[in-house]
PDB file of N, CA and C in Angstrom:
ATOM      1  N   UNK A   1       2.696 -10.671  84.932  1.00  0.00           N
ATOM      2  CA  UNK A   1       2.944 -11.524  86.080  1.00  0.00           C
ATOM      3  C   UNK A   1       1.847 -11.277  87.103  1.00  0.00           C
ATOM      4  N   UNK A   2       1.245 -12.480  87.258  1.00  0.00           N
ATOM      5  CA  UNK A   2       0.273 -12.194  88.808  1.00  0.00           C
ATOM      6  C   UNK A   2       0.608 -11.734  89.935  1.00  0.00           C
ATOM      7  N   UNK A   3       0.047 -10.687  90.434  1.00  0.00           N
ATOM      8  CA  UNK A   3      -0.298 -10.582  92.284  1.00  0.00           C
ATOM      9  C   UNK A   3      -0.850 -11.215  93.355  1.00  0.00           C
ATOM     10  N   UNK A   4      -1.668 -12.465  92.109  1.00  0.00           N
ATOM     11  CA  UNK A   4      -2.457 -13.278  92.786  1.00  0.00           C
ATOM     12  C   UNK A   4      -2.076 -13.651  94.317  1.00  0.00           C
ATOM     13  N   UNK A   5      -3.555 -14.428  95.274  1.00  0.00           N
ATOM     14  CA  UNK A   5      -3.393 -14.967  96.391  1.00  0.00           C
ATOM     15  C   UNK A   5      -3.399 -16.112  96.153  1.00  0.00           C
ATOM     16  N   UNK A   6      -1.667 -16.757  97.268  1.00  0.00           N
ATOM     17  CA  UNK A   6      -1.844 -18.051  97.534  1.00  0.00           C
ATOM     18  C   UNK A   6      -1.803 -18.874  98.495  1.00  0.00           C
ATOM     19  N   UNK A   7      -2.583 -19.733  98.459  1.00  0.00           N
ATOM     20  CA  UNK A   7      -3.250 -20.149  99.701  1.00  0.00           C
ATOM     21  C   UNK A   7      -2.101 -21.382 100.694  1.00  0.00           C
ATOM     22  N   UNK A   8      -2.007 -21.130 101.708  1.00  0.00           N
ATOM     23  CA  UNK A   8      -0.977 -21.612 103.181  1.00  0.00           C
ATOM     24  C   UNK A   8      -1.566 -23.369 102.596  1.00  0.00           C
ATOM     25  N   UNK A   9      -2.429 -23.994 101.954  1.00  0.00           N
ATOM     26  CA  UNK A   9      -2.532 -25.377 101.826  1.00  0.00           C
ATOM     27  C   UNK A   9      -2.583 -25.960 100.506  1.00  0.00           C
ATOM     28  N   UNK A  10      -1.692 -25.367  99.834  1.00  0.00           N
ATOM     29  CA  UNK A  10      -1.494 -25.917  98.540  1.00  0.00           C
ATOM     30  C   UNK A  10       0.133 -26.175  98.142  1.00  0.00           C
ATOM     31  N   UNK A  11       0.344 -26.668  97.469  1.00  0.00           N
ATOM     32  CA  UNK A  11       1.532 -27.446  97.119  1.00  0.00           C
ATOM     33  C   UNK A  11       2.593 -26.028  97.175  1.00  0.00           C
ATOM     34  N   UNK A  12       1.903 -24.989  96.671  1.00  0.00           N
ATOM     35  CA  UNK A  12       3.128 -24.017  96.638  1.00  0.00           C
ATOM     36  C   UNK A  12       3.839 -23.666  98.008  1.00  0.00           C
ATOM     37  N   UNK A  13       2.676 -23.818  98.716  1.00  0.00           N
ATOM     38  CA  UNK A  13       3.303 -23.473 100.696  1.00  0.00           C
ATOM     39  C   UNK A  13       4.196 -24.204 100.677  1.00  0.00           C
ATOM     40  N   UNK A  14       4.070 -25.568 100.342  1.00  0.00           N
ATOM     41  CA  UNK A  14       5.080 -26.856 101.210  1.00  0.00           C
ATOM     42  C   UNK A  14       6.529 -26.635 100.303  1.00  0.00           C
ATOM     43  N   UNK A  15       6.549 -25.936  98.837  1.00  0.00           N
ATOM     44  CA  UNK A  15       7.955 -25.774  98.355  1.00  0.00           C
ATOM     45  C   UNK A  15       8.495 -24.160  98.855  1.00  0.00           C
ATOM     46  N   UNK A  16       7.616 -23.318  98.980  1.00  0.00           N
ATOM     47  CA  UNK A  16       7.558 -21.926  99.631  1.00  0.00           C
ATOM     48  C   UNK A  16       8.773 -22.437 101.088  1.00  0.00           C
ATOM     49  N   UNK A  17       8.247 -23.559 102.275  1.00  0.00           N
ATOM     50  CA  UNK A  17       8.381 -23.836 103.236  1.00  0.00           C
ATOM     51  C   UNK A  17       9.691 -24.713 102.976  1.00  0.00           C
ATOM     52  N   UNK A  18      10.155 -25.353 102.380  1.00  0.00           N
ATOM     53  CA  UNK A  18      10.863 -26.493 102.670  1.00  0.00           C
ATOM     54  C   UNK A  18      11.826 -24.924 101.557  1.00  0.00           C
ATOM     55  N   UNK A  19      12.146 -24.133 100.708  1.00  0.00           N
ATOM     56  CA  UNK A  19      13.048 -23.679 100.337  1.00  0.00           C
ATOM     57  C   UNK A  19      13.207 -22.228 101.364  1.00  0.00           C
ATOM     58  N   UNK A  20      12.452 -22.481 102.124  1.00  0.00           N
ATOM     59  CA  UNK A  20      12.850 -20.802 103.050  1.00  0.00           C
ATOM     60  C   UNK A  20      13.416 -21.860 104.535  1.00  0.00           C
ATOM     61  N   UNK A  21      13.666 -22.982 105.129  1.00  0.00           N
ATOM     62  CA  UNK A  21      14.117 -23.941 105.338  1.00  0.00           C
ATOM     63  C   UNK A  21      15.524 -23.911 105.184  1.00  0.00           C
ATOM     64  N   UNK A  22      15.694 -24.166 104.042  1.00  0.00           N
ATOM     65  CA  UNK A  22      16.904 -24.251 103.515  1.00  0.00           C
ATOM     66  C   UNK A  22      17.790 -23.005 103.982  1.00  0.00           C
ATOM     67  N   UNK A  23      17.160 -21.895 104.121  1.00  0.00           N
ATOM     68  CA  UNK A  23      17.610 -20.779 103.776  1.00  0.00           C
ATOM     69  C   UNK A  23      18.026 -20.255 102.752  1.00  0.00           C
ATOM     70  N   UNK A  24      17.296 -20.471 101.695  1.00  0.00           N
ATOM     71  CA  UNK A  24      17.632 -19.493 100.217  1.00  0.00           C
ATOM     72  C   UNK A  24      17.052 -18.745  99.770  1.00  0.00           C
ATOM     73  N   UNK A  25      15.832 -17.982 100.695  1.00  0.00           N
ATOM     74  CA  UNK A  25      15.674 -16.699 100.349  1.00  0.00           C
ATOM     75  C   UNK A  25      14.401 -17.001  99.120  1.00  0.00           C
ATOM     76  N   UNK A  26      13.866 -15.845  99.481  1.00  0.00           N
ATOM     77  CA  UNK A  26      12.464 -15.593  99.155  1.00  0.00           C
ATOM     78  C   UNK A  26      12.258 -15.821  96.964  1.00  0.00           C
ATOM     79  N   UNK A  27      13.372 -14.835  96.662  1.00  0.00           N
ATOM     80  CA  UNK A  27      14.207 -14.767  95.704  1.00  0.00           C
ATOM     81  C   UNK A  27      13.908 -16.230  94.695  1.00  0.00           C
ATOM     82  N   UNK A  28      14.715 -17.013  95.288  1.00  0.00           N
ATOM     83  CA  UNK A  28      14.999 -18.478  94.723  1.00  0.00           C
ATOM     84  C   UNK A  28      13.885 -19.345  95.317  1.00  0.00           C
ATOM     85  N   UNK A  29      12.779 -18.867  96.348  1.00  0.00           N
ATOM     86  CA  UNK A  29      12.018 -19.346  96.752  1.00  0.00           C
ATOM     87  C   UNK A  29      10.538 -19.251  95.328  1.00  0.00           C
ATOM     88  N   UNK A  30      10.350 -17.850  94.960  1.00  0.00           N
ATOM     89  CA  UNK A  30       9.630 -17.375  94.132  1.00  0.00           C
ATOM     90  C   UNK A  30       9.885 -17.929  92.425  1.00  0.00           C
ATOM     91  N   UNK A  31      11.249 -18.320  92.279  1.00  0.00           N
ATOM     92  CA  UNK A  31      11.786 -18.936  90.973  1.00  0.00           C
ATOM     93  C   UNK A  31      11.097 -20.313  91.458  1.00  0.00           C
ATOM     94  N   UNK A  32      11.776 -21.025  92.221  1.00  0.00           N
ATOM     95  CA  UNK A  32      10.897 -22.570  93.016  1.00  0.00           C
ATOM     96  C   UNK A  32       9.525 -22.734  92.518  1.00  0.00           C
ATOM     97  N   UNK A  33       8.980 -21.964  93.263  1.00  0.00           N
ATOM     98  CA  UNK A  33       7.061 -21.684  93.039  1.00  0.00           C
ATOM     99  C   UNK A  33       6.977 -21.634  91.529  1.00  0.00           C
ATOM    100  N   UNK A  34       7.304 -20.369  90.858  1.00  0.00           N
ATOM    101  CA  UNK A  34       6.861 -20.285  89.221  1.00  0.00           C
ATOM    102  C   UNK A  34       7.608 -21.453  88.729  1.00  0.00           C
ATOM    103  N   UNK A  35       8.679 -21.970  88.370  1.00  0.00           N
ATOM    104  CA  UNK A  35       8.576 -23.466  87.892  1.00  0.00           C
ATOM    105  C   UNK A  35       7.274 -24.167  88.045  1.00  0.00           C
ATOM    106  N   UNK A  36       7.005 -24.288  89.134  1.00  0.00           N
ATOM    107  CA  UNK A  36       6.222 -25.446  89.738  1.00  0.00           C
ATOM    108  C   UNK A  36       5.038 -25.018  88.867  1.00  0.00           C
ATOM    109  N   UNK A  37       4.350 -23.584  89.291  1.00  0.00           N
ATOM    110  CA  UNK A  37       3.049 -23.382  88.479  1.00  0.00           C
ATOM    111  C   UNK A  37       3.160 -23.377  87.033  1.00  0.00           C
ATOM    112  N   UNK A  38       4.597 -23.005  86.461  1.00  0.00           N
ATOM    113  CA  UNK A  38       4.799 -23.197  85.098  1.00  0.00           C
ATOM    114  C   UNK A  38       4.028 -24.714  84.491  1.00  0.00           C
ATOM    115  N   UNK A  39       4.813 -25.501  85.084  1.00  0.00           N
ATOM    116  CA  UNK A  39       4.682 -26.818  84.785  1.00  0.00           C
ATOM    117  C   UNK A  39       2.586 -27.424  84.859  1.00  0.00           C
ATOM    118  N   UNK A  40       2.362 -26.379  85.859  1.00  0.00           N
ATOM    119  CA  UNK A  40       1.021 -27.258  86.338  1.00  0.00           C
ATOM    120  C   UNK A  40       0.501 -26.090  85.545  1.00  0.00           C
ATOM    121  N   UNK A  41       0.987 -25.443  83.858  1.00  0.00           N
ATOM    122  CA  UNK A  41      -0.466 -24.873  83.798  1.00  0.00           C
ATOM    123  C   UNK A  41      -0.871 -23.728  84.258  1.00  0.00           C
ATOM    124  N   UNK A  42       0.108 -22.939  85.014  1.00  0.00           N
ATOM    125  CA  UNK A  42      -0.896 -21.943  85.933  1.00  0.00           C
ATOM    126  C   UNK A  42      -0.329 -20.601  85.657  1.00  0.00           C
ATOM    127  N   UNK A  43      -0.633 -19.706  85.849  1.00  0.00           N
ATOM    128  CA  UNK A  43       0.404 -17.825  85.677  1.00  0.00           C
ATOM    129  C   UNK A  43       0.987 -17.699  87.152  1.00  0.00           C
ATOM    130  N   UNK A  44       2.348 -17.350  87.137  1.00  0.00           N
ATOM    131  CA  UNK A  44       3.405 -16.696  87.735  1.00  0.00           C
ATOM    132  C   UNK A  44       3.121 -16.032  88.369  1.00  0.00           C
ATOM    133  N   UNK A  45       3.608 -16.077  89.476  1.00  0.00           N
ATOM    134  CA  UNK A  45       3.190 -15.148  90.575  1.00  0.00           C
ATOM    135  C   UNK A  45       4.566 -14.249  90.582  1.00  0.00           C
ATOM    136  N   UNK A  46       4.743 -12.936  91.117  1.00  0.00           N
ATOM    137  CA  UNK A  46       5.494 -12.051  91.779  1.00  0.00           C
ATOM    138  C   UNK A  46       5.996 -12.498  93.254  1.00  0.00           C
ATOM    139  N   UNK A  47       7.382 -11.814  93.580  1.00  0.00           N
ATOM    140  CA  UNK A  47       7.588 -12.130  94.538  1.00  0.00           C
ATOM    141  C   UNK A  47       6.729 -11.482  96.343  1.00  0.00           C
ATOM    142  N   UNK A  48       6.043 -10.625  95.831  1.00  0.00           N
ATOM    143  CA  UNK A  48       5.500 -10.285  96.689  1.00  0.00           C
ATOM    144  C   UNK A  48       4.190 -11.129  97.039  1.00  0.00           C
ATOM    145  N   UNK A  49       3.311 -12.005  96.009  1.00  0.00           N
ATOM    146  CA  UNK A  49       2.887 -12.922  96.469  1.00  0.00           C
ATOM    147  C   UNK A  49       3.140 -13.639  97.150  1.00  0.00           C
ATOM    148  N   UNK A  50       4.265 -14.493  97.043  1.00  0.00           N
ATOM    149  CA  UNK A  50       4.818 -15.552  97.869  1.00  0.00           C
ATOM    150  C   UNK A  50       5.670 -14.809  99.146  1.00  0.00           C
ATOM    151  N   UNK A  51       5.928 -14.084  99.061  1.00  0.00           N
ATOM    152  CA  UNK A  51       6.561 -13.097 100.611  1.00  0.00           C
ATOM    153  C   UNK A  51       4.727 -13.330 101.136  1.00  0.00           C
ATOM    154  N   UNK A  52       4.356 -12.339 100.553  1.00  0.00           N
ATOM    155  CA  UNK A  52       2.643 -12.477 101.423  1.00  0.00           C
ATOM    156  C   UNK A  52       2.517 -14.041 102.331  1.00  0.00           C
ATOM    157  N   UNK A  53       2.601 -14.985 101.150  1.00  0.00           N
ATOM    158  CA  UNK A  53       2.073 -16.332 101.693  1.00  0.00           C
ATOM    159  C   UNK A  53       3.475 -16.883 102.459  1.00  0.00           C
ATOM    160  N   UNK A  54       4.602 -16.388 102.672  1.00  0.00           N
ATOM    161  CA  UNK A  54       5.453 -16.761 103.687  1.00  0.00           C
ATOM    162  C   UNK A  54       4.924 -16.303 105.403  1.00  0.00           C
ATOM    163  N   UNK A  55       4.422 -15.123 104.826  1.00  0.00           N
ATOM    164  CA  UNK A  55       3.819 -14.376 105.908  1.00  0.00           C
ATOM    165  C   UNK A  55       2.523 -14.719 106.787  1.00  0.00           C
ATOM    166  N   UNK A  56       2.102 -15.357 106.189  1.00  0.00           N
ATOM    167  CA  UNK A  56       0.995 -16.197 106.440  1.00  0.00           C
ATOM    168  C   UNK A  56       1.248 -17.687 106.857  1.00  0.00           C
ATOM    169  N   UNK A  57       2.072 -18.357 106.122  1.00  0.00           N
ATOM    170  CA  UNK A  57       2.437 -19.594 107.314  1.00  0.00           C
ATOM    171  C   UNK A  57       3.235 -18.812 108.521  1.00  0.00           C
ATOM    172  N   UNK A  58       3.420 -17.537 108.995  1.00  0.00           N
ATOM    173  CA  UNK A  58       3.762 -17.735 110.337  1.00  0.00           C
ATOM    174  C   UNK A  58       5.050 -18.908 110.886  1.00  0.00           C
ATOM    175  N   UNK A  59       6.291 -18.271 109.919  1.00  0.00           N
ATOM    176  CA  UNK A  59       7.091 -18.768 110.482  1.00  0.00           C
ATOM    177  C   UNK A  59       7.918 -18.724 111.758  1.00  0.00           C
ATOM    178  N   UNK A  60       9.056 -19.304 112.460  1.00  0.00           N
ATOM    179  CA  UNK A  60       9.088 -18.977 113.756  1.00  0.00           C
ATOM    180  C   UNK A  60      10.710 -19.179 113.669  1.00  0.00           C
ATOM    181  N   UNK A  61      11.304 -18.172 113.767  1.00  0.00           N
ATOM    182  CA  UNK A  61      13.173 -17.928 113.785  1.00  0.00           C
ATOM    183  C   UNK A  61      13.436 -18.094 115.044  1.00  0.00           C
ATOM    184  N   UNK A  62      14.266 -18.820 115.065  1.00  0.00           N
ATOM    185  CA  UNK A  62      15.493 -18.972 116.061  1.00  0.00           C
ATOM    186  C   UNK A  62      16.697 -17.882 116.073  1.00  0.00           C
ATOM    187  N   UNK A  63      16.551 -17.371 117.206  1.00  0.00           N
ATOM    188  CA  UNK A  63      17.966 -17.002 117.398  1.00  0.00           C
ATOM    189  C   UNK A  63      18.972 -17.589 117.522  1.00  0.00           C
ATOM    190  N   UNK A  64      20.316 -16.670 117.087  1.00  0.00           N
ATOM    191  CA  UNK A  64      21.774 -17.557 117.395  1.00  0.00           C
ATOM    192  C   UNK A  64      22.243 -16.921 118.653  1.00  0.00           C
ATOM    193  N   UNK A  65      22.332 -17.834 119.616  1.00  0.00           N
ATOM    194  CA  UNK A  65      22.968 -17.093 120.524  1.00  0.00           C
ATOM    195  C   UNK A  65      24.714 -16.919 120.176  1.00  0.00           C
ATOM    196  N   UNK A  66      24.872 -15.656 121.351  1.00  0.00           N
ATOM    197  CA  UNK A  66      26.239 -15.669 121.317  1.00  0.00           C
ATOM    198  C   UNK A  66      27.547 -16.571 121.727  1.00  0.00           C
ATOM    199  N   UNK A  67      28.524 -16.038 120.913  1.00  0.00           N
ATOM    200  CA  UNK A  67      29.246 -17.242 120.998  1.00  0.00           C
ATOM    201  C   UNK A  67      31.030 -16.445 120.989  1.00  0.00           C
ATOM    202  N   UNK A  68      31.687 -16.672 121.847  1.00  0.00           N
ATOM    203  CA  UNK A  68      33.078 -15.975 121.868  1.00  0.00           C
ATOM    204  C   UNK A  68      33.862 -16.463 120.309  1.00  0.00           C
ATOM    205  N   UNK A  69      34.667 -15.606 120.045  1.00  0.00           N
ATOM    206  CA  UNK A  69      34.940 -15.218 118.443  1.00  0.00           C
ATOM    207  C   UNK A  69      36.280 -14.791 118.607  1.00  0.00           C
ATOM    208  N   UNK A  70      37.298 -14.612 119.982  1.00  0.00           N
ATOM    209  CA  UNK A  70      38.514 -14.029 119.839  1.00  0.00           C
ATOM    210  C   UNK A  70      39.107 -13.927 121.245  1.00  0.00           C
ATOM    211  N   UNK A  71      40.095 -13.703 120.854  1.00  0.00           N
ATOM    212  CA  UNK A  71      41.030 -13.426 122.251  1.00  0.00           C
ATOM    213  C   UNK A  71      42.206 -12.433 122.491  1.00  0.00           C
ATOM    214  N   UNK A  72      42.304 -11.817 123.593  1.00  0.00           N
ATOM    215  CA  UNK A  72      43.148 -10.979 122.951  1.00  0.00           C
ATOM    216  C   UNK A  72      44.789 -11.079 123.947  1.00  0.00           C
ATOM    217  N   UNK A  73      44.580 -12.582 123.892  1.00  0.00           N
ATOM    218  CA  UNK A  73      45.956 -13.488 124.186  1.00  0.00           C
ATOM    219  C   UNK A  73      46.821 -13.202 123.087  1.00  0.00           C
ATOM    220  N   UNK A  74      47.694 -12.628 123.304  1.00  0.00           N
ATOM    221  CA  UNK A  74      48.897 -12.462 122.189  1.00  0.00           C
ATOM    222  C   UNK A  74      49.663 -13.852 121.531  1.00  0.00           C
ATOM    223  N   UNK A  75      49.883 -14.568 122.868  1.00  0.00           N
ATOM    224  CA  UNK A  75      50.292 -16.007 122.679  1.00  0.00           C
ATOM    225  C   UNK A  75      49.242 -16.844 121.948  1.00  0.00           C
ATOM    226  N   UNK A  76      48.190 -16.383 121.919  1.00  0.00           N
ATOM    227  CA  UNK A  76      47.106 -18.061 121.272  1.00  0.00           C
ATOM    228  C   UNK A  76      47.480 -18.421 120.144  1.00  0.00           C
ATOM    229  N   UNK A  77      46.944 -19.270 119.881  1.00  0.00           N
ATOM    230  CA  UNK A  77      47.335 -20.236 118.526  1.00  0.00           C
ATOM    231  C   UNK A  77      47.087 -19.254 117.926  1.00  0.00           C
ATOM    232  N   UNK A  78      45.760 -18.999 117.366  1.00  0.00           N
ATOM    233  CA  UNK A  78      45.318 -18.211 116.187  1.00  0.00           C
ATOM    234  C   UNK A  78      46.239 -17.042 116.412  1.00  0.00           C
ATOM    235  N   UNK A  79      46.552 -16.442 117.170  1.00  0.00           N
ATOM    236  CA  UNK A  79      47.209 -15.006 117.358  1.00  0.00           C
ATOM    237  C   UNK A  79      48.269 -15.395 116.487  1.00  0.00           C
ATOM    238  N   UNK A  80      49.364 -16.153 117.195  1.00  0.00           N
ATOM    239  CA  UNK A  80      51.137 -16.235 116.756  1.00  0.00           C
ATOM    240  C   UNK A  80      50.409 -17.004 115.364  1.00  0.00           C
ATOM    241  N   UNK A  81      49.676 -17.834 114.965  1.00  0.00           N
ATOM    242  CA  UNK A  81      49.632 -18.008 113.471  1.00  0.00           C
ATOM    243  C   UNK A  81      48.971 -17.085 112.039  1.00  0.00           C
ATOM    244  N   UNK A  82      48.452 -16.171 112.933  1.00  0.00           N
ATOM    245  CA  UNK A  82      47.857 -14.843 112.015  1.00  0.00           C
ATOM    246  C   UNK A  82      48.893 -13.987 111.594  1.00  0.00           C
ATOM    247  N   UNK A  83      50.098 -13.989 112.970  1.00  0.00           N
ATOM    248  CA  UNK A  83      50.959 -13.186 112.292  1.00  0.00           C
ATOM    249  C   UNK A  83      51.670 -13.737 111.849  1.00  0.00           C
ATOM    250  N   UNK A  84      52.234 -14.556 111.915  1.00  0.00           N
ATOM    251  CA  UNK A  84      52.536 -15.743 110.685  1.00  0.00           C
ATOM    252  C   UNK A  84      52.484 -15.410 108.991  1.00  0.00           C
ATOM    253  N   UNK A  85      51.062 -15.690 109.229  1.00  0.00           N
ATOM    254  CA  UNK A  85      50.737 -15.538 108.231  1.00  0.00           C
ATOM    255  C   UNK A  85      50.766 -14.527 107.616  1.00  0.00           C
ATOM    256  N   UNK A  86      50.769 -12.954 108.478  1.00  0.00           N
ATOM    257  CA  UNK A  86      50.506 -11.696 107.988  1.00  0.00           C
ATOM    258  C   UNK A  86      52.312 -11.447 107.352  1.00  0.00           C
ATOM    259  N   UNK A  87      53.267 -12.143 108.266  1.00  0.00           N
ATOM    260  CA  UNK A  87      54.342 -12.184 107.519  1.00  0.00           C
ATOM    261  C   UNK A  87      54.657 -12.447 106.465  1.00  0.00           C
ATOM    262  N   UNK A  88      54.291 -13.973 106.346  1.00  0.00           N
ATOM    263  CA  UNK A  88      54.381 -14.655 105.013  1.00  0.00           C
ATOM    264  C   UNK A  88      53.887 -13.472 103.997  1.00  0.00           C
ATOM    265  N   UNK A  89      53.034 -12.782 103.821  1.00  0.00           N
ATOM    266  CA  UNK A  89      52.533 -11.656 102.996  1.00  0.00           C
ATOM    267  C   UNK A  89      53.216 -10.905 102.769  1.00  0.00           C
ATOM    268  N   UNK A  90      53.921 -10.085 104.114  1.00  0.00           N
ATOM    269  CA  UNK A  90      55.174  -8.933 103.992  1.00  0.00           C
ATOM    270  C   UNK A  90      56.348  -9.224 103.216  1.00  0.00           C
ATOM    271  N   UNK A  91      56.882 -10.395 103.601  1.00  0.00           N
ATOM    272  CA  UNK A  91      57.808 -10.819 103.038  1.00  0.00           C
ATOM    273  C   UNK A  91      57.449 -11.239 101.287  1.00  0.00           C
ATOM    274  N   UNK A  92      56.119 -11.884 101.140  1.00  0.00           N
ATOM    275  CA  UNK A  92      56.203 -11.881  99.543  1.00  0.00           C
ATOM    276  C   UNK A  92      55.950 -10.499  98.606  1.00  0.00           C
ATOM    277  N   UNK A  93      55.295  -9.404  99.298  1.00  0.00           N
ATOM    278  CA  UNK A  93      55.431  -8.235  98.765  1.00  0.00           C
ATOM    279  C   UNK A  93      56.987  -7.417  98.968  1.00  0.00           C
ATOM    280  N   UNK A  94      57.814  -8.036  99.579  1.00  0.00           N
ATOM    281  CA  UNK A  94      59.192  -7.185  99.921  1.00  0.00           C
ATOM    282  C   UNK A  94      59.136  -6.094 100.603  1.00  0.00           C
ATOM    283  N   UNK A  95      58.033  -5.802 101.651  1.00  0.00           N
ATOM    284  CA  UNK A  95      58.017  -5.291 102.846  1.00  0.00           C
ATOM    285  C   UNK A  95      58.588  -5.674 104.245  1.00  0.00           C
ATOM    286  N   UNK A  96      59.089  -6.826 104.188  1.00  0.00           N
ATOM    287  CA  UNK A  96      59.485  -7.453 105.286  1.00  0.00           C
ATOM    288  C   UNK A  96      60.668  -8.652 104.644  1.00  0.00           C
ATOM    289  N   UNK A  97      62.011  -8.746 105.688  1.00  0.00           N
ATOM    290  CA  UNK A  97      63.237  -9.388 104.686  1.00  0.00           C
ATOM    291  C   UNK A  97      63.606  -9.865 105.981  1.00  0.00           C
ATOM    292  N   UNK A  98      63.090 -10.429 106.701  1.00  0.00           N
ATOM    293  CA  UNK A  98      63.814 -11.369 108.263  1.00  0.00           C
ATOM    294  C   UNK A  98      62.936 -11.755 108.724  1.00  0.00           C
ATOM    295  N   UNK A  99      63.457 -13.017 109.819  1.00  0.00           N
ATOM    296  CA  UNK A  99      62.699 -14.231 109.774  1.00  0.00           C
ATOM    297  C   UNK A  99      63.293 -13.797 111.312  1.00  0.00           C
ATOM    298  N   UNK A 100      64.038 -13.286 111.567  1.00  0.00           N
ATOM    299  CA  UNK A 100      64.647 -13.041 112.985  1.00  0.00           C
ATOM    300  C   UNK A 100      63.710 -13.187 114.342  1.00  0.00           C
ATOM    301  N   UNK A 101      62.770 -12.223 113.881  1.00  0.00           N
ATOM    302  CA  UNK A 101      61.337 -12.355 115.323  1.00  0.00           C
ATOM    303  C   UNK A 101      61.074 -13.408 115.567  1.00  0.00           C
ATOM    304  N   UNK A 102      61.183 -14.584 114.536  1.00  0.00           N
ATOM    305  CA  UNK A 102      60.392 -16.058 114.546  1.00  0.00           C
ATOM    306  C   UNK A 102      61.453 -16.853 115.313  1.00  0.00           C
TER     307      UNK A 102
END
């Protein structure tokens, strides 16, 4: 398998780019590429080639900002339906035999 260099203006960048895009990882990015050179004829590169040439288009991540995830309202929806639900569980394992609290 090659180590070869590949170059930021050839067809492999733009599937390199449009599958790290996607977000699927360098991985399935590097399977992507060797198809492609399979087909055109050419030897397989390693994934550290194409990490290299990810590295080289100079991509640019976004952060996620933060975002509230919970509450610690006893009453909220999600609350009284978690335990709900955590019942429904007790009761089908026969840890729990009343419906009384509800």
């Amino acid at each position: 398998m090659g180590e070869g260099y590949l170059s930021t203006n050839l067809d492999e960048a733009k599937i390199l780019a449009a599958t790290m895009e996607k977000g699927l990882g360098i991985t399935h990015a590097t399977w992507r590429v060797n198809t492609y050179r399979d087909r055109q004829g050419l030897e397989v590169v390693g994934q550290t080639c194409v990490f290299g040439l990810f590295q080289r288009l100079k991509p640019t991540f976004t952060a996620v900002g933060k975002m509230k995830t919970g509450s610690n309202d006893k009453t909220s929806n999600w609350a009284v339906c978690r335990l709900k639900w955590a019942t429904q569980f007790l009761i089908m394992l026969g840890e729990y035999d009343t419906l009384a609290d509800f």
